[in-house]
Protein backbone atom coordinates (compact mmCIF):
# COMPACT_ATOMS: atom_id res chain seq x y z
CA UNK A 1 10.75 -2.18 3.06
CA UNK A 2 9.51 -0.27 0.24
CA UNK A 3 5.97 -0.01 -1.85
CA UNK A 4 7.53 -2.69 -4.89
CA UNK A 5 8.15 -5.18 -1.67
CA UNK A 6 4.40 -4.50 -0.37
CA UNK A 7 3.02 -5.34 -3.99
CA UNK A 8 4.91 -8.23 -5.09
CA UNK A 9 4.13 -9.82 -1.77
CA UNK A 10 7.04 -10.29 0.02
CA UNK A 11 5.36 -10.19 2.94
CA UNK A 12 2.73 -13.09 4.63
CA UNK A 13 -0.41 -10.41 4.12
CA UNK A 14 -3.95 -11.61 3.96
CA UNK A 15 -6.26 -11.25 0.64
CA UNK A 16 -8.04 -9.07 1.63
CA UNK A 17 -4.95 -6.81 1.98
CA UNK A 18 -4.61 -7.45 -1.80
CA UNK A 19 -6.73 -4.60 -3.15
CA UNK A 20 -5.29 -2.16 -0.46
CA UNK A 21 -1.72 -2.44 -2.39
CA UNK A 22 -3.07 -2.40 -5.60
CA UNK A 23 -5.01 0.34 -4.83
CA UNK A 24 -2.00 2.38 -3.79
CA UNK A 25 -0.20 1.18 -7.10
CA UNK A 26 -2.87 2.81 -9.09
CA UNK A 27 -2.07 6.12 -6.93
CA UNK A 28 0.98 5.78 -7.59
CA UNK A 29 1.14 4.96 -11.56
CA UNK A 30 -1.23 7.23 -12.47
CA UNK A 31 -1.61 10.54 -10.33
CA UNK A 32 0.81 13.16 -10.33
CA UNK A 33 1.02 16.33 -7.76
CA UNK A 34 1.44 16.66 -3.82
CA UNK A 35 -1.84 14.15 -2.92
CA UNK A 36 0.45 11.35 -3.67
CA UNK A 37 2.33 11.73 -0.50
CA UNK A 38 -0.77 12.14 1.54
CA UNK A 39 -2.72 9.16 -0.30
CA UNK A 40 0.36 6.91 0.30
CA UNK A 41 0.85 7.73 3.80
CA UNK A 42 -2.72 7.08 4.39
CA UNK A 43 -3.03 4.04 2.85
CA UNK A 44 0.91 2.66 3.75
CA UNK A 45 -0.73 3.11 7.52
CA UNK A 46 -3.82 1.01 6.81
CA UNK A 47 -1.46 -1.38 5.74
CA UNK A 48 1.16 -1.27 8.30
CA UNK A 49 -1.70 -1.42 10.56
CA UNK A 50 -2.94 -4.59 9.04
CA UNK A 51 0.21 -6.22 9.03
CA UNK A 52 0.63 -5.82 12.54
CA UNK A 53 -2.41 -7.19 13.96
CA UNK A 54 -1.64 -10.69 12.61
């Protein structure tokens, strides 16, 4: 599963999820440097931990 599944919604997630994944489309679109792996793994987490509690 990659970060284009997570946005288009491929996956049952809840709203509130929503912003989470656009959120790390943002960080992804628009920052450059080494923070993006750190952001993404923070956030990819958050969700993953979201999508498990169902």
């Amino acid at each position: 599963m990659n970060i284009q599944e997570l946005l288009t919604g491929n996956i049952g997630v809840q709203r509130s999820n929503l912003s989470e994944m656009r959120a790390i489309k943002k960080i992804l679109d628009g920052n450059g440097g080494g923070s993006i792996a750190g952001k993404t793994l923070d956030l990819g987490s958050k969700l993953l931990g979201g999508f498990s509690r169902k």
